[in-house]
N, C-alpha and C. Protein backbone atom coordinates (compact mmCIF):
# COMPACT_ATOMS: atom_id res chain seq x y z
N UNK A 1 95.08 107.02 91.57
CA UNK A 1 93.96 106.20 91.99
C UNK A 1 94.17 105.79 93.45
N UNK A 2 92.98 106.11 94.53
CA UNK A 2 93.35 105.62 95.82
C UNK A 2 92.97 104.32 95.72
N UNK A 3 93.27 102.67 96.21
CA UNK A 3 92.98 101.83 96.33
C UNK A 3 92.37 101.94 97.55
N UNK A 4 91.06 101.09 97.60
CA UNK A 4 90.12 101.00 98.78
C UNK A 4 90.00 100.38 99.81
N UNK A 5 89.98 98.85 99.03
CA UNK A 5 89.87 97.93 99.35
C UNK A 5 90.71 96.74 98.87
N UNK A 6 91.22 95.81 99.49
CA UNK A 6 91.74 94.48 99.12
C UNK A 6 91.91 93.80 97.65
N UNK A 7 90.19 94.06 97.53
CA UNK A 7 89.99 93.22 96.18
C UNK A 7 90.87 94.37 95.35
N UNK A 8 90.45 95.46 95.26
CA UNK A 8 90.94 96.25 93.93
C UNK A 8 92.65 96.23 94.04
N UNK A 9 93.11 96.05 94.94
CA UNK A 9 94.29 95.53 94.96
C UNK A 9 95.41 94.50 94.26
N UNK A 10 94.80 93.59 94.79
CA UNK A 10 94.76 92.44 94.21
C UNK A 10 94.73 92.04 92.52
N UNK A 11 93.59 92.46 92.62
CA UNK A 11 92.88 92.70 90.64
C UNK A 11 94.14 93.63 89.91
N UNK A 12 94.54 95.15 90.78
CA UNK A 12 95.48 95.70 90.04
C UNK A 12 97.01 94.79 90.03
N UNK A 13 96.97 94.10 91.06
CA UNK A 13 98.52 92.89 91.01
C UNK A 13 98.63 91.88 90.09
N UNK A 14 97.02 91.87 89.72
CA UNK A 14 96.86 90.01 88.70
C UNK A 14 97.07 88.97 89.73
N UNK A 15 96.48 89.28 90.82
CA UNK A 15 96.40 88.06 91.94
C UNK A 15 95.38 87.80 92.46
N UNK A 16 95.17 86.54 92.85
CA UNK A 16 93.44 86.06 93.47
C UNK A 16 93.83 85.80 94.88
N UNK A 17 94.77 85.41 95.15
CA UNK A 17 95.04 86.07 96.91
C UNK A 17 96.56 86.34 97.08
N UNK A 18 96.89 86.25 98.59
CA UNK A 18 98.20 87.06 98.57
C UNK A 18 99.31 85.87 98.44
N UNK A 19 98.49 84.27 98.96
CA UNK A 19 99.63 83.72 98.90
C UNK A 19 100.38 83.45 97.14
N UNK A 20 99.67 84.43 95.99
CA UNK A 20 100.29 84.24 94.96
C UNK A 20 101.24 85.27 94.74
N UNK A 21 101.71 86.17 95.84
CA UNK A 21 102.60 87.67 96.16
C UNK A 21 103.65 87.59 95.35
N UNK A 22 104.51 86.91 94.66
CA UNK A 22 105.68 86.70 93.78
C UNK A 22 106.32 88.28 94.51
N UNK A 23 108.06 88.14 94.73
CA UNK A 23 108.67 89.00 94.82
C UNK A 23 108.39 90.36 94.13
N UNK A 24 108.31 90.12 92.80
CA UNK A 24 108.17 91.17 91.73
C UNK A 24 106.86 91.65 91.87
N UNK A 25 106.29 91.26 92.27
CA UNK A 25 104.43 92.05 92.68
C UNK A 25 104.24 92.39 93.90
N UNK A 26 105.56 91.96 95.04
CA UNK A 26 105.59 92.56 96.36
C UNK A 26 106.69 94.01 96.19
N UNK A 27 107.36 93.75 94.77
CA UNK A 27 107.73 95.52 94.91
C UNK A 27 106.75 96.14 93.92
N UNK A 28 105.93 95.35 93.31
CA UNK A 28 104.58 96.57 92.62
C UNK A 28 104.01 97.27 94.18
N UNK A 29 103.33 96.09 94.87
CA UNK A 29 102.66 96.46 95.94
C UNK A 29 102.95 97.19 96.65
N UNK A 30 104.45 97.56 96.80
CA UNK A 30 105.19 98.62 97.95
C UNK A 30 104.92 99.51 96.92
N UNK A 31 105.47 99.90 95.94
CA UNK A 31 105.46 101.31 94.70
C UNK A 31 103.97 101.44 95.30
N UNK A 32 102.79 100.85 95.25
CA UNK A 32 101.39 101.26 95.14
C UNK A 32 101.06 101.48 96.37
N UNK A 33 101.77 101.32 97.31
CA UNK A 33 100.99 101.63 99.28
C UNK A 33 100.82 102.95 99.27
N UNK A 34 101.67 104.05 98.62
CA UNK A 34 101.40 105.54 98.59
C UNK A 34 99.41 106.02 98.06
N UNK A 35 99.36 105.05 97.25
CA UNK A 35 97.87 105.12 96.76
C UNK A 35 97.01 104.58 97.00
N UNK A 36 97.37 103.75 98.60
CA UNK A 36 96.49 102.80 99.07
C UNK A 36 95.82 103.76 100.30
N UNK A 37 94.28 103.26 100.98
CA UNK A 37 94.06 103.66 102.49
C UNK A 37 94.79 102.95 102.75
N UNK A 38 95.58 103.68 104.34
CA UNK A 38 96.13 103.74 105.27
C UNK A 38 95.98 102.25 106.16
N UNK A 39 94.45 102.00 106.31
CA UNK A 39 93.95 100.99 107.00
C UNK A 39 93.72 99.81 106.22
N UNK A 40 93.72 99.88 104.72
CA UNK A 40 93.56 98.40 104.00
C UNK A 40 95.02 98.36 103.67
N UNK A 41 96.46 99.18 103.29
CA UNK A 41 97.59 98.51 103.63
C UNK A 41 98.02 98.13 104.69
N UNK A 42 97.83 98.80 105.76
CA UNK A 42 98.40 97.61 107.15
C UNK A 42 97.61 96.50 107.51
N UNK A 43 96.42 96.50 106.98
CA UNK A 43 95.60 94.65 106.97
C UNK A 43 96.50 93.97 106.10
N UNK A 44 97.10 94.65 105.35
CA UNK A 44 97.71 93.67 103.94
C UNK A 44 98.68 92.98 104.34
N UNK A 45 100.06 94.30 104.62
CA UNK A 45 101.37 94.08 105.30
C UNK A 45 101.62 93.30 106.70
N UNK A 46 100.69 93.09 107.25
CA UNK A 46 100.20 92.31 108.56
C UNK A 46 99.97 91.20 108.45
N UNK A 47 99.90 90.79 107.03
CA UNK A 47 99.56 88.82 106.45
C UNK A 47 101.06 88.64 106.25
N UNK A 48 102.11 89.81 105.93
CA UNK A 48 103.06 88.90 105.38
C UNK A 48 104.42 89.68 106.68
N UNK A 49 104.59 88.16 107.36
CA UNK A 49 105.31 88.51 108.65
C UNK A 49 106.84 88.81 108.04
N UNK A 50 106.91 88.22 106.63
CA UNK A 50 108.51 88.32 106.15
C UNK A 50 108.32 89.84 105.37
N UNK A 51 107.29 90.27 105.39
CA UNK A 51 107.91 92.01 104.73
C UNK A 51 109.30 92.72 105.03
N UNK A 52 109.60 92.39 106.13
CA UNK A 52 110.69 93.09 106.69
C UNK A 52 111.95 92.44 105.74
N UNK A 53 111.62 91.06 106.08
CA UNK A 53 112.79 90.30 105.42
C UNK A 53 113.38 90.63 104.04
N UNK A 54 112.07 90.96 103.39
CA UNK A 54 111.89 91.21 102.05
C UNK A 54 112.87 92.60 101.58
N UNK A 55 112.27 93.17 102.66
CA UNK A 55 113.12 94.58 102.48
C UNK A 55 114.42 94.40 102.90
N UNK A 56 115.13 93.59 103.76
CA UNK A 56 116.27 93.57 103.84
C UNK A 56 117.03 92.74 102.41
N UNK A 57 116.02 91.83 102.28
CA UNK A 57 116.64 90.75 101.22
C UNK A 57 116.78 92.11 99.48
N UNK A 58 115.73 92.83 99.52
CA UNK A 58 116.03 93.71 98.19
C UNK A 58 117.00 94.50 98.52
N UNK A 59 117.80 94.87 99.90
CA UNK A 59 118.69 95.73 99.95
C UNK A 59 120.27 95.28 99.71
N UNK A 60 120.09 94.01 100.18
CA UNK A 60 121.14 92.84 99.73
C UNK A 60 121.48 92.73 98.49
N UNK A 61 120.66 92.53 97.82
CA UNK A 61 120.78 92.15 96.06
C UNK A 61 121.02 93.71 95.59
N UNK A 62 120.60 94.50 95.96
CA UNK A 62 121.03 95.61 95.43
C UNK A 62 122.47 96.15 95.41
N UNK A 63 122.68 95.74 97.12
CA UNK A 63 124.56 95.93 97.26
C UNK A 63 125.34 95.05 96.46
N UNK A 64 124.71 94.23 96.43
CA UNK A 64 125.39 92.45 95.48
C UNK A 64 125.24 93.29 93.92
N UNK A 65 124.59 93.45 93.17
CA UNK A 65 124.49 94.08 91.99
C UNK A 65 125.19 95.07 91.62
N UNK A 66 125.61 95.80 92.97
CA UNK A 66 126.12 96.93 92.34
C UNK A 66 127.65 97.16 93.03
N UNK A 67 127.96 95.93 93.81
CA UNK A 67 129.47 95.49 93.98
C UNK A 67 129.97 94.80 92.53
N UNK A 68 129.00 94.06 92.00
CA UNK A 68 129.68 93.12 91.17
C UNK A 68 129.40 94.31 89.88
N UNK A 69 128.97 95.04 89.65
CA UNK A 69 128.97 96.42 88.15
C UNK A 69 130.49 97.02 88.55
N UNK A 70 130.48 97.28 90.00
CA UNK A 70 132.05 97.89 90.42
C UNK A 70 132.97 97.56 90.14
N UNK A 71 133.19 95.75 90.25
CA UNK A 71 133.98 94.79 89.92
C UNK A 71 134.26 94.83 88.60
N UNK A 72 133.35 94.61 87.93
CA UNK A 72 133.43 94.01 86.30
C UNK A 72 133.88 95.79 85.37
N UNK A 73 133.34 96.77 86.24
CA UNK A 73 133.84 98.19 85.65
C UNK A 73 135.08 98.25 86.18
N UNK A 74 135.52 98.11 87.09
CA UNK A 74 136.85 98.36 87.61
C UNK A 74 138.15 97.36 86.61
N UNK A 75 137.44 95.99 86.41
CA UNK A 75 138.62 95.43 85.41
C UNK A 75 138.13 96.24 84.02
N UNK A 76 137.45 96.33 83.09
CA UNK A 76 137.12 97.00 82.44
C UNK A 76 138.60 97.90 82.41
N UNK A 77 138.44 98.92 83.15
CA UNK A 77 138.83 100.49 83.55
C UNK A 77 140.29 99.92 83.22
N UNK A 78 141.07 98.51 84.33
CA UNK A 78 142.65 98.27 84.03
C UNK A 78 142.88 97.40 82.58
N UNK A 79 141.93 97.34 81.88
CA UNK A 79 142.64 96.65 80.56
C UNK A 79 142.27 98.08 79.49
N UNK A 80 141.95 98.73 79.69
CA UNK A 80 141.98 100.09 79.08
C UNK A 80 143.28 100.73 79.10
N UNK A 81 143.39 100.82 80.68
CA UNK A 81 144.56 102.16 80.90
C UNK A 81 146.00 100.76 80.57
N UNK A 82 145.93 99.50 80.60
CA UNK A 82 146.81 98.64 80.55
C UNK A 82 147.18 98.88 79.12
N UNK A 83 146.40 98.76 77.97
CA UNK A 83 146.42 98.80 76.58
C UNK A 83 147.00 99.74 76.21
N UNK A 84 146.09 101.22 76.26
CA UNK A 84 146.84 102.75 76.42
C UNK A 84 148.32 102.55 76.28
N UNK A 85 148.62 102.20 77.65
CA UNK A 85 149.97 102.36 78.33
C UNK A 85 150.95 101.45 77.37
N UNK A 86 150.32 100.38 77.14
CA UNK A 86 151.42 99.68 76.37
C UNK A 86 151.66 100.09 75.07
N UNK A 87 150.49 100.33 74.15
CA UNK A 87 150.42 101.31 72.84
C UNK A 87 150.96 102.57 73.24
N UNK A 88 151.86 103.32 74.35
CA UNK A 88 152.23 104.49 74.25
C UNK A 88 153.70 103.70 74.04
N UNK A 89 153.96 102.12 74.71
CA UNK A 89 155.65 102.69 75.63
C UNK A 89 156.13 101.82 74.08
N UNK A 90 155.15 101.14 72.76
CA UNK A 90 155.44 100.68 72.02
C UNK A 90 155.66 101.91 70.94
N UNK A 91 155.19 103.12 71.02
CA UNK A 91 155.19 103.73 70.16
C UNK A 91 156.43 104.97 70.73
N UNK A 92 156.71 105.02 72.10
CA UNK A 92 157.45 105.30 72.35
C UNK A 92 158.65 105.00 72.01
N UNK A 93 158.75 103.66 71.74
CA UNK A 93 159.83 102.73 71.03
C UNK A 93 160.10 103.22 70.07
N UNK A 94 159.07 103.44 69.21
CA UNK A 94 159.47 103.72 67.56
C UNK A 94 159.97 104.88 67.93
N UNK A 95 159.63 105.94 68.61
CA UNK A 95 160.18 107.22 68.34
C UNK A 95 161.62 107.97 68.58
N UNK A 96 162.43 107.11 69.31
CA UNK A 96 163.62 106.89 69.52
C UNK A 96 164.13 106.34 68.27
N UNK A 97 163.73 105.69 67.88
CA UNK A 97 164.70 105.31 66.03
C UNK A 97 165.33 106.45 65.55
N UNK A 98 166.37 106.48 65.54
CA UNK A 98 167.41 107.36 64.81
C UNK A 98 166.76 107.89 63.20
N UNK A 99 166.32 107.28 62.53
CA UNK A 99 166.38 107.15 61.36
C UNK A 99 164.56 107.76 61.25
N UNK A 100 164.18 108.16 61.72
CA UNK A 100 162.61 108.78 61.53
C UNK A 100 162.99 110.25 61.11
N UNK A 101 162.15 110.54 60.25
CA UNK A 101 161.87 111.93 59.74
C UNK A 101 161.15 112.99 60.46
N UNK A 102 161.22 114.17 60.56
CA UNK A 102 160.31 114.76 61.84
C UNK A 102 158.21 114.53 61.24
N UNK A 103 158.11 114.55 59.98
CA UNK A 103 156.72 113.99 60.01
C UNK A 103 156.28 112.82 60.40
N UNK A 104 157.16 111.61 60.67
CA UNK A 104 157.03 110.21 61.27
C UNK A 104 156.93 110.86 62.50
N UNK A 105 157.74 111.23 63.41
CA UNK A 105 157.98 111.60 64.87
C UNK A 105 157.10 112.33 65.23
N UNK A 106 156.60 113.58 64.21
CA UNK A 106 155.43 114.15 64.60
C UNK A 106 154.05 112.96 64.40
N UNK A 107 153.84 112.27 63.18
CA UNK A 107 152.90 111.58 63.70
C UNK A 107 152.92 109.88 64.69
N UNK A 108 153.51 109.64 65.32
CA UNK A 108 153.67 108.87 66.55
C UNK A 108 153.38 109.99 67.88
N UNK A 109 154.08 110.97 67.75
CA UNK A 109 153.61 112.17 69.17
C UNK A 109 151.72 112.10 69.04
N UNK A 110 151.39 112.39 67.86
CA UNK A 110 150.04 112.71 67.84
C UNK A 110 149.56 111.38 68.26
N UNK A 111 149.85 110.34 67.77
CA UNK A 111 149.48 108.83 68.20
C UNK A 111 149.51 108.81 69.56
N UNK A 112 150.26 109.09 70.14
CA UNK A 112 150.41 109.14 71.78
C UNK A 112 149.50 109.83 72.39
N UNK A 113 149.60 110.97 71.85
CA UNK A 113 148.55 111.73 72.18
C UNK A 113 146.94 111.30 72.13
N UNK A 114 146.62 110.99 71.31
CA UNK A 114 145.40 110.24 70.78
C UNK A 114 145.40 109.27 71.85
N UNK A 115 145.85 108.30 72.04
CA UNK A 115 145.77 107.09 73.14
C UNK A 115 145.58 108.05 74.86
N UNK A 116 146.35 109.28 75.26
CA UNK A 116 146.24 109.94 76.38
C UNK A 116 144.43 110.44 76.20
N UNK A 117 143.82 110.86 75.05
CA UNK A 117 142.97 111.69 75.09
C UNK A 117 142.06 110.56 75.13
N UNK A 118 142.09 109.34 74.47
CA UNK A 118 141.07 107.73 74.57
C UNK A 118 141.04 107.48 75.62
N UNK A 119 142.00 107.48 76.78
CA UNK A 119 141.82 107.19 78.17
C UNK A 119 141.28 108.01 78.97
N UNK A 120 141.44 109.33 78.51
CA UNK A 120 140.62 110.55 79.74
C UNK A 120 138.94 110.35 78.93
N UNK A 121 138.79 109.85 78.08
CA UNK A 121 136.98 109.93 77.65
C UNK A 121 137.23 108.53 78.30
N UNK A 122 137.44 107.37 78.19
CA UNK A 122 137.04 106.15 79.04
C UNK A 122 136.74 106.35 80.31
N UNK A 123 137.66 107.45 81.11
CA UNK A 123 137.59 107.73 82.45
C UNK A 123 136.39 108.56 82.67
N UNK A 124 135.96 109.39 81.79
CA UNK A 124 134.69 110.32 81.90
C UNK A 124 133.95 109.36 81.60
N UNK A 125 133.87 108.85 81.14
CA UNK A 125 132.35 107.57 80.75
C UNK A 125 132.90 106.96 81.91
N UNK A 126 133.31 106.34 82.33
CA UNK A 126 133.57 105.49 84.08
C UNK A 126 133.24 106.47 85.41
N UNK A 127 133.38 107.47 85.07
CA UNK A 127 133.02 108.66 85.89
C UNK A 127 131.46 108.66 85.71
N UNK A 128 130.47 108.95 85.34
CA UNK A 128 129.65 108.93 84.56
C UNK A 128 128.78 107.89 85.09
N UNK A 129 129.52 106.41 84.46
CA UNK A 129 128.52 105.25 84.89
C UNK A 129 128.34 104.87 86.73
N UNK A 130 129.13 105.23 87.19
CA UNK A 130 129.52 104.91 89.02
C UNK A 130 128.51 105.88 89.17
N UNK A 131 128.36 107.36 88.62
CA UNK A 131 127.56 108.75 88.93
C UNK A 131 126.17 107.40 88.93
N UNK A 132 125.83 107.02 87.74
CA UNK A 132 124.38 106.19 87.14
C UNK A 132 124.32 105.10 88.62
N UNK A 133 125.15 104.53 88.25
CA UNK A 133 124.36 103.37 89.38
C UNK A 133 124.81 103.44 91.18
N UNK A 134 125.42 104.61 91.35
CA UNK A 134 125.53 105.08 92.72
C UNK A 134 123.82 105.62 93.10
N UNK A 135 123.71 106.62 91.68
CA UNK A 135 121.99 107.14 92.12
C UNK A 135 121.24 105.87 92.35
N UNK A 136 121.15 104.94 91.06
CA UNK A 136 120.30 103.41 91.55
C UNK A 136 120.15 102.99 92.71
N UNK A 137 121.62 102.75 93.39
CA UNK A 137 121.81 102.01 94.65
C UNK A 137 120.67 102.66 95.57
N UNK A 138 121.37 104.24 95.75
CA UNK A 138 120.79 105.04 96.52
C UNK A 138 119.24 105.08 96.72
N UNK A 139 118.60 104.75 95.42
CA UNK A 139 117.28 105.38 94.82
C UNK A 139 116.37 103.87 95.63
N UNK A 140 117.24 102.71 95.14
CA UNK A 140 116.54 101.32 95.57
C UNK A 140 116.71 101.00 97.41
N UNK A 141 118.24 101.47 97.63
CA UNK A 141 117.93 100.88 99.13
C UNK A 141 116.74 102.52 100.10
N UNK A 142 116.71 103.51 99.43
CA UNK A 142 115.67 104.09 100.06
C UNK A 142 114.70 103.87 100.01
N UNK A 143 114.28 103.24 98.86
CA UNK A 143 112.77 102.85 98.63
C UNK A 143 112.73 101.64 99.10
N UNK A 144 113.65 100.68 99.67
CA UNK A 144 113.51 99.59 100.54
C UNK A 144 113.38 100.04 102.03
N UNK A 145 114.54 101.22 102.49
CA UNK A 145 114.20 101.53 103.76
C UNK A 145 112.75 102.40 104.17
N UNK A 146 112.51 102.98 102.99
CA UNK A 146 110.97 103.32 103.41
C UNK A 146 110.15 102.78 103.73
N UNK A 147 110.15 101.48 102.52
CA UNK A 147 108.89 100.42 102.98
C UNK A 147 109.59 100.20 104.21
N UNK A 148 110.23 99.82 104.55
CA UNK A 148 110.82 98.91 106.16
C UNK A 148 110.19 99.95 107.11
N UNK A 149 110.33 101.65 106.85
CA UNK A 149 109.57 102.31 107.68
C UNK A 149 108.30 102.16 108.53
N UNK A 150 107.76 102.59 106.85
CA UNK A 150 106.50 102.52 106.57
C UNK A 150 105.73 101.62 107.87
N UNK A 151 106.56 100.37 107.37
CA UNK A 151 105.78 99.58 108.39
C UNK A 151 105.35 99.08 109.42
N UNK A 152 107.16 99.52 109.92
CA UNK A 152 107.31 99.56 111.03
C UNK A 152 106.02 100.48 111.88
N UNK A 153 106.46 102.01 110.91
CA UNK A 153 105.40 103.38 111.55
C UNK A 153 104.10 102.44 111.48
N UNK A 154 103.50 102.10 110.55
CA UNK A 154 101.85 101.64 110.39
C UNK A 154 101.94 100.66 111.62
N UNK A 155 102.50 99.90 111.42
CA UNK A 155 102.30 98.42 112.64
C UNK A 155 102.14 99.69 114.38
N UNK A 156 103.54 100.29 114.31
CA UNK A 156 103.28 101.29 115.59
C UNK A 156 101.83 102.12 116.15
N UNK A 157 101.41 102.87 114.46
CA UNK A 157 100.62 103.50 114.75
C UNK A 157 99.53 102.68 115.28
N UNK A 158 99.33 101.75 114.73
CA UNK A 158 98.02 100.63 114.54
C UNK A 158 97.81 100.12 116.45
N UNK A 159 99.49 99.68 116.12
CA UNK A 159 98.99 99.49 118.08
C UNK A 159 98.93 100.49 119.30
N UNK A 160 99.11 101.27 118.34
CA UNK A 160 98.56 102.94 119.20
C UNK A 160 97.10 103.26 119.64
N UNK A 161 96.81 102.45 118.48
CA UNK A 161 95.37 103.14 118.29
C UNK A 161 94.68 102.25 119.22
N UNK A 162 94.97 100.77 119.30
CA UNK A 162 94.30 99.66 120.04
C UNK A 162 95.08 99.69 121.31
N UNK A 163 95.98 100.53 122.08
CA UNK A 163 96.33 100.27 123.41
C UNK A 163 95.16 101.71 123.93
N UNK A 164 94.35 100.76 125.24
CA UNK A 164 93.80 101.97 125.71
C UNK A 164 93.90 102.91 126.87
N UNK A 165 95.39 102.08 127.22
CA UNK A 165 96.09 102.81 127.89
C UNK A 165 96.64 104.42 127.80
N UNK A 166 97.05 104.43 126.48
CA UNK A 166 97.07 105.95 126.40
C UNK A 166 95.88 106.96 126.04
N UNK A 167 94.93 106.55 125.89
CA UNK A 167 94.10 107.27 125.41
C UNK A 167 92.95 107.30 127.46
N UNK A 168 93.23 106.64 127.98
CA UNK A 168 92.72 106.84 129.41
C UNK A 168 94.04 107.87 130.01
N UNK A 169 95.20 107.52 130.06
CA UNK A 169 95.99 109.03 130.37
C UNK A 169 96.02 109.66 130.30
N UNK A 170 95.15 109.97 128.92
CA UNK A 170 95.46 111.59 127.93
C UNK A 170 96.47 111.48 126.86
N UNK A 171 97.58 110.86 126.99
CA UNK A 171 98.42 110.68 126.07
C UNK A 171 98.06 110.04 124.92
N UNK A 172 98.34 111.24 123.78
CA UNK A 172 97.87 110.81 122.53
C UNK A 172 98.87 110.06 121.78
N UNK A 173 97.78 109.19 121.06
CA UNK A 173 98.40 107.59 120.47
C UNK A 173 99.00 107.86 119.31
């Protein structure tokens, strides 16, 4: 759907003007500028002098969100391989006992084993989730630096069009 005009804008946000913009309907409104005219989003983005801010402020919370998933996965990750390790050097213990039969000894080896093979799937699922929210990061601060583009380009183009300086040179705006 191309949006036309203002009002249909608006109506698609659930807003009766802009000063009701809530953060969360200023990233509907960026998702929807692709389907807007050209000339009724830069009337829009031109009311709100903190757009820019906005886009820096969603790029912030995004690094903040996905430092602190790093954090909380990274301890995660050392009480895993901590546990592992101690369930090996305890079972390692037992297996030194003089007095074990080779089916005891064989099953403590397999036990060990089992705990080596629980830590390489924890590490593939940790592998895995960093893969997940590295794309996020990536996916959100581009779609923040676009809008920041975007607007920059529209605001540029816009005063391109109204300097008539280049268009008396020849130099196209």
């Amino acid at each position: 759907m191309k949006y036309k005009n203002e009002a249909q804008i608006k109506k698609a946000l659930g807003i009766e003007s802009w000063r009701n913009l809530s953060k969360d309907k200023m990233i509907r409104f960026a998702a929807m500028m692709p389907n807007m005219d050209t000339e009724v989003a830069l009337k829009i983005v031109e009311q709100f002098p903190a757009f820019k801010d906005f886009a820096k402020d969603a790029v912030s919370a995004i690094e903040r969100a996905h430092e602190s998933t790093l954090s909380a996965n990274n301890q995660s990750q050392e009480h895993v391989h901590r546990a592992c390790q101690e369930v090996r050097d305890i079972l390692k213990g037992e297996l030194h006992k003089d007095n074990l039969s080779w089916e005891e000894k064989k099953f403590l080896i397999e036990l060990i084993q089992e705990t080596a093979r629980m830590q390489f799937q924890k590490d593939s699922e940790n592998k895995q989730l960093l893969d997940g929210a590295l794309k996020k990061v990536l996916i959100g601060a581009a779609g923040a630096l676009a809008l920041s583009v975007a607007f920059v380009g529209g605001r540029v183009m816009a005063e391109a069009k109204d300097d008539p300086e280049d268009s008396v040179n020849g130099t196209p705006g």
